[in-house]
N, C-alpha and C. Protein backbone atom coordinates (compact mmCIF):
# COMPACT_ATOMS: atom_id res chain seq x y z
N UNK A 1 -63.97 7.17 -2.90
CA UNK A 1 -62.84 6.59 -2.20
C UNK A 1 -62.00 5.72 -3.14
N UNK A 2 -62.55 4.54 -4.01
CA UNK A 2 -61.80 4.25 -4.86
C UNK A 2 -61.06 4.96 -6.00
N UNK A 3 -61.70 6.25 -6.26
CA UNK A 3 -60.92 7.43 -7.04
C UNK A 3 -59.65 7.84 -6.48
N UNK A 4 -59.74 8.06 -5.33
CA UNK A 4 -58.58 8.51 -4.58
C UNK A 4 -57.40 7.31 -4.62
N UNK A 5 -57.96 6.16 -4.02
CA UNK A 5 -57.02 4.85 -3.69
C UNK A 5 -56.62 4.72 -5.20
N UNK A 6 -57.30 4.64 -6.31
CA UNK A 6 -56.98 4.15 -7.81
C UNK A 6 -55.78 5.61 -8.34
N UNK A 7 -55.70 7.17 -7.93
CA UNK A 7 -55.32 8.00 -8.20
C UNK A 7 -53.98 7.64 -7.37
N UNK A 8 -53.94 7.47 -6.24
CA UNK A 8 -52.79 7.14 -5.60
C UNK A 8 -51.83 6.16 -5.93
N UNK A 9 -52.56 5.30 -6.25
CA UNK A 9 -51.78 3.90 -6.33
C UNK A 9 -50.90 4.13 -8.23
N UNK A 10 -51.71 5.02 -9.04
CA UNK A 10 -51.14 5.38 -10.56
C UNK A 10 -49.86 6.44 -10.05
N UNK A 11 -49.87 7.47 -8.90
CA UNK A 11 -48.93 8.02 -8.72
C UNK A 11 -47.84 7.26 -8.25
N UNK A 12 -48.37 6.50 -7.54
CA UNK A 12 -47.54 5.72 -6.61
C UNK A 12 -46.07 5.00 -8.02
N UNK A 13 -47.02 4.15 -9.01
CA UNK A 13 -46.44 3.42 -9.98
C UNK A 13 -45.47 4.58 -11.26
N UNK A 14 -46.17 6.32 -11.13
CA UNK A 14 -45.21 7.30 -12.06
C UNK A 14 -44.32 7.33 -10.82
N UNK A 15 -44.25 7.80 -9.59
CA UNK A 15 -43.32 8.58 -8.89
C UNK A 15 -42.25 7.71 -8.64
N UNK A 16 -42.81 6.66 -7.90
CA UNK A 16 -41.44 5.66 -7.84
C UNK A 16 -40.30 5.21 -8.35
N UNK A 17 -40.27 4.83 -9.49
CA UNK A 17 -38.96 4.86 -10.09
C UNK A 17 -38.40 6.09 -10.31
N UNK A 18 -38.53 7.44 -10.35
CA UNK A 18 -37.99 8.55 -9.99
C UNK A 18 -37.35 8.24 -8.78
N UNK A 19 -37.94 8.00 -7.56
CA UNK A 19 -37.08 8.08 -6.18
C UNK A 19 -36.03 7.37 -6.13
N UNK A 20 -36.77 5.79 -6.69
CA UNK A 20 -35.25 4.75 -6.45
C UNK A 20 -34.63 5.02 -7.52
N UNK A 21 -34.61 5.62 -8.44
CA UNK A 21 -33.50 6.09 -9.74
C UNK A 21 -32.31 7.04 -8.62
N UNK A 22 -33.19 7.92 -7.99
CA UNK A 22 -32.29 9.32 -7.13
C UNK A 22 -32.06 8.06 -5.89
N UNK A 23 -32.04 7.58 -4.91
CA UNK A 23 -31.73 6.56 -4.54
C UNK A 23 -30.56 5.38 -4.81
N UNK A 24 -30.44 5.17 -5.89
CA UNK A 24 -29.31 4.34 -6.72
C UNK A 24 -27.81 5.30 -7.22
N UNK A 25 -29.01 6.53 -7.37
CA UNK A 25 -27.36 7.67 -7.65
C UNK A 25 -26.73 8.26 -6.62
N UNK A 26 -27.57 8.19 -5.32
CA UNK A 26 -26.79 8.21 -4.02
C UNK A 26 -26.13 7.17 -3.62
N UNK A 27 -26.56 5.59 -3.85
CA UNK A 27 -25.46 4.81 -3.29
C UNK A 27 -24.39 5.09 -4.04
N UNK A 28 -24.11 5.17 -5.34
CA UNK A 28 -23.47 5.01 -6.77
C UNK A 28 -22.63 5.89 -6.46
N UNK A 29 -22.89 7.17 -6.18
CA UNK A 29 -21.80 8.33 -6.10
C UNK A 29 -21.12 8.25 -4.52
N UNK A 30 -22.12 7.53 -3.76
CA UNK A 30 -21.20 7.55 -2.32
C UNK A 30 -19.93 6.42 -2.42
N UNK A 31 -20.42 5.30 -3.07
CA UNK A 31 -19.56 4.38 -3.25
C UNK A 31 -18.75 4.61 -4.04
N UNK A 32 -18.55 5.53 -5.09
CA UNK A 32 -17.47 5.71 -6.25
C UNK A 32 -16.85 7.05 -5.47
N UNK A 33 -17.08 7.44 -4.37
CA UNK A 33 -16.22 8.39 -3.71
C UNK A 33 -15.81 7.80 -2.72
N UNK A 34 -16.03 6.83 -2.50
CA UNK A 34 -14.99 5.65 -1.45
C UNK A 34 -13.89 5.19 -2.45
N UNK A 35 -14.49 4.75 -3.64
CA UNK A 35 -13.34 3.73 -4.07
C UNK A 35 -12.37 4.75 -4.64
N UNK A 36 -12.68 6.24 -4.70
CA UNK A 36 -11.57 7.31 -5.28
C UNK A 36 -10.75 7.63 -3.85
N UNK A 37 -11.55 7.45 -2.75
CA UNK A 37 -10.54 7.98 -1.24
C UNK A 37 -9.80 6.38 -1.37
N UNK A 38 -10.00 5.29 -1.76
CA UNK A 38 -9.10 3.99 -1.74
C UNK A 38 -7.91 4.33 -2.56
N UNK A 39 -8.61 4.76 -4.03
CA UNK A 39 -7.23 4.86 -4.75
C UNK A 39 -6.28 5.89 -4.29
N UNK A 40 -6.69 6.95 -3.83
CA UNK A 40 -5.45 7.57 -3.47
C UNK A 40 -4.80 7.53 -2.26
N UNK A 41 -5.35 6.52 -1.29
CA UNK A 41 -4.63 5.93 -0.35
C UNK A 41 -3.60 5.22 -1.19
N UNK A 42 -4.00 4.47 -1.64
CA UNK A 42 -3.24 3.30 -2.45
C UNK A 42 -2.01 3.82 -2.86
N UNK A 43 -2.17 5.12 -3.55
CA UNK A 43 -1.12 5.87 -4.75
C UNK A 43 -0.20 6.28 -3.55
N UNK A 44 -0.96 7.17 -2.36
CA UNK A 44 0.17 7.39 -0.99
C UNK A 44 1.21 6.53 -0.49
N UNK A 45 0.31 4.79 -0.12
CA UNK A 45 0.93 4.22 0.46
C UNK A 45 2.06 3.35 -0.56
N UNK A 46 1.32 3.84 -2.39
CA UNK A 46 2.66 2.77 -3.13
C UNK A 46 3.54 4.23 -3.17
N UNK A 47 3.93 5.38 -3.07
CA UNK A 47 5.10 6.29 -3.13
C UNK A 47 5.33 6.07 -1.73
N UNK A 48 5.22 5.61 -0.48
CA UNK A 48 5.78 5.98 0.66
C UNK A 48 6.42 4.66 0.76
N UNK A 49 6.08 3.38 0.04
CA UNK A 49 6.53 2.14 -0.29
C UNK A 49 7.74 2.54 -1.13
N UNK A 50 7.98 2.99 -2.07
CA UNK A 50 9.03 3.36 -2.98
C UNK A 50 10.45 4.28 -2.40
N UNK A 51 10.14 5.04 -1.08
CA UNK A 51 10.48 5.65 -0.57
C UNK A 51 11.42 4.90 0.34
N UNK A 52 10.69 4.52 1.03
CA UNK A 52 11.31 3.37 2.12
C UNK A 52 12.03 2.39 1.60
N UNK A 53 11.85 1.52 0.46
CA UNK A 53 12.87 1.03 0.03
C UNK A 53 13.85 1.68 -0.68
N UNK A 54 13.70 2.85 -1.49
CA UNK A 54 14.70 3.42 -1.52
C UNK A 54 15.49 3.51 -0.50
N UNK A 55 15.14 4.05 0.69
CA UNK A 55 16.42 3.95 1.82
C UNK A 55 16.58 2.80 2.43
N UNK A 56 15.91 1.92 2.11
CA UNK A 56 16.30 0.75 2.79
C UNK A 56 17.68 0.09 1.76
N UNK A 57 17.52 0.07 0.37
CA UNK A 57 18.67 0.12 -0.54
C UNK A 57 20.03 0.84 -0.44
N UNK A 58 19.72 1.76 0.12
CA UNK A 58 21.00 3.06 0.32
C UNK A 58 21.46 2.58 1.95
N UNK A 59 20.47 2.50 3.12
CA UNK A 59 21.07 1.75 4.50
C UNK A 59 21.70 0.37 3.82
N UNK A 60 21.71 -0.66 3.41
CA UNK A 60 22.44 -1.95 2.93
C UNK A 60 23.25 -1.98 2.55
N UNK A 61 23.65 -0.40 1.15
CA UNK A 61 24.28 -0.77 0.84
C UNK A 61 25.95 -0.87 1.18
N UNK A 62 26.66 -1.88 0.40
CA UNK A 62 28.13 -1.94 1.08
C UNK A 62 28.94 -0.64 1.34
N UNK A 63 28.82 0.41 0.33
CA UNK A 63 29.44 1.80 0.45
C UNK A 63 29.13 2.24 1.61
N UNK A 64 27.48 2.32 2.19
CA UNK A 64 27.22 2.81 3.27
C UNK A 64 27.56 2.45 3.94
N UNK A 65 27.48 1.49 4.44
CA UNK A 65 28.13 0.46 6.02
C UNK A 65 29.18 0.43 5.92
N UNK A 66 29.92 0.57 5.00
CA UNK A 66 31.43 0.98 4.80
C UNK A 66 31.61 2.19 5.58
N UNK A 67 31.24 3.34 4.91
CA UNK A 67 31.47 4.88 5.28
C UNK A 67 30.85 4.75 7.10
N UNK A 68 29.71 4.13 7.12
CA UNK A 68 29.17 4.63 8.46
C UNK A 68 30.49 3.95 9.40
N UNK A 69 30.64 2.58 9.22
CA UNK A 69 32.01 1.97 10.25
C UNK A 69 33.23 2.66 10.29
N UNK A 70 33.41 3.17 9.03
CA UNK A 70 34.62 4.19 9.13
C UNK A 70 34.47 5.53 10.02
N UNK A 71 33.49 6.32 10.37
CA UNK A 71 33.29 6.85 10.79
C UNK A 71 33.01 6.35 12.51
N UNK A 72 32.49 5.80 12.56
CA UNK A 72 32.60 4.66 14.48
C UNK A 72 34.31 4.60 14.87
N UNK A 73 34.79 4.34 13.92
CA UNK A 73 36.44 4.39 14.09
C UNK A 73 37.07 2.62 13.75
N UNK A 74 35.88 2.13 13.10
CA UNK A 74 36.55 0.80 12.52
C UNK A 74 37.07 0.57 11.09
N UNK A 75 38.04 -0.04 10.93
CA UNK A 75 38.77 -0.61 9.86
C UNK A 75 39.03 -1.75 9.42
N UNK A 76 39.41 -2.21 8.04
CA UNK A 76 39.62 -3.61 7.65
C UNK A 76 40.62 -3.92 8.28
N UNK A 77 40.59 -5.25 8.23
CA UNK A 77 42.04 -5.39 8.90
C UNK A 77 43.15 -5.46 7.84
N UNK A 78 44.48 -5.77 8.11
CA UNK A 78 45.34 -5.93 7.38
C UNK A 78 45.24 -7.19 7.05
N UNK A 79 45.87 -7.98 5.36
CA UNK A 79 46.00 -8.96 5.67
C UNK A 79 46.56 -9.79 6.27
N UNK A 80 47.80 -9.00 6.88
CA UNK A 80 48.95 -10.17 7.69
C UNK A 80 48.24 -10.31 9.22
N UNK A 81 47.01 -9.59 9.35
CA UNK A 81 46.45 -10.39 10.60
C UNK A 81 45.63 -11.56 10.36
N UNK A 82 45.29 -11.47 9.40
CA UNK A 82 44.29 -13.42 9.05
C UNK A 82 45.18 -14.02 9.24
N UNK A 83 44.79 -15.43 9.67
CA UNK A 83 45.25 -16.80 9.99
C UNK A 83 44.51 -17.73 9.19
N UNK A 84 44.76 -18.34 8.30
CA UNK A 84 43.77 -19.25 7.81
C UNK A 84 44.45 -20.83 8.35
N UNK A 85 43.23 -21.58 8.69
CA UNK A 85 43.59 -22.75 8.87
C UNK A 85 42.98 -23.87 8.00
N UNK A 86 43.85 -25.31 8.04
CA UNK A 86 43.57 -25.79 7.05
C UNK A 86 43.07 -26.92 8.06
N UNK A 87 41.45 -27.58 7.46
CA UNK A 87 40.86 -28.55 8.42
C UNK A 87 41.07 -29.74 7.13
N UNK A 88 41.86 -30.77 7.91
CA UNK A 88 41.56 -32.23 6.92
C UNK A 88 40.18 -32.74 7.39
N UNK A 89 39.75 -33.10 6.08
CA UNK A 89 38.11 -33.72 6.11
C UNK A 89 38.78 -35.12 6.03
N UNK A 90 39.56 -35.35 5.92
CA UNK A 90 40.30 -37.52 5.56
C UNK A 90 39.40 -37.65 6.64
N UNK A 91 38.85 -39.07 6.54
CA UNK A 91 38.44 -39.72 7.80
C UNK A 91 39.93 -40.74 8.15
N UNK A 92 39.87 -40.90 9.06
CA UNK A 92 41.52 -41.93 9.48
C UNK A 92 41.28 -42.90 10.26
């Protein structure tokens, strides 16, 4: 009986670090195939970022809101419709 228990316990001390070696390369590869599905989220969400401000640059800009109001049917005004007034700041 102690042959057996003494035979077991020497396998026990070869086999083991085999398992948790294969053990460590399963967390290792599950986790480095997360952080590769992260990066290419990342790469998606920085081109769909680049995207959107691109049109958010092109909606702002003055040409556009120009062209789009012209098209609604609005115009600058002339200048002989301004009125400018003149406010005295004097205290009196």
């Amino acid at each position: 009986m102690k042959r057996i228990a003494g035979f077991l316990f020497i396998l026990f001390l070869i086999v083991s670090p085999f398992i948790l070696n294969v053990l460590r390369k399963n967390v290792y590869f599950s986790t480095s195939a997360r952080v590769i599905n992260l990066q290419s989220r990342v790469l998606e969400l920085e081109s769909e970022v680049e995207a959107l401000q691109a049109e958010y640059y092109r909606i702002t800009s003055p040409t556009y809101i120009e062209s789009v109001a012209r098209r609604m049917g609005f115009h600058l005004p002339d200048s002989s419709d301004f009125i400018i007034l003149e406010v005295s700041t004097a205290n009196k």
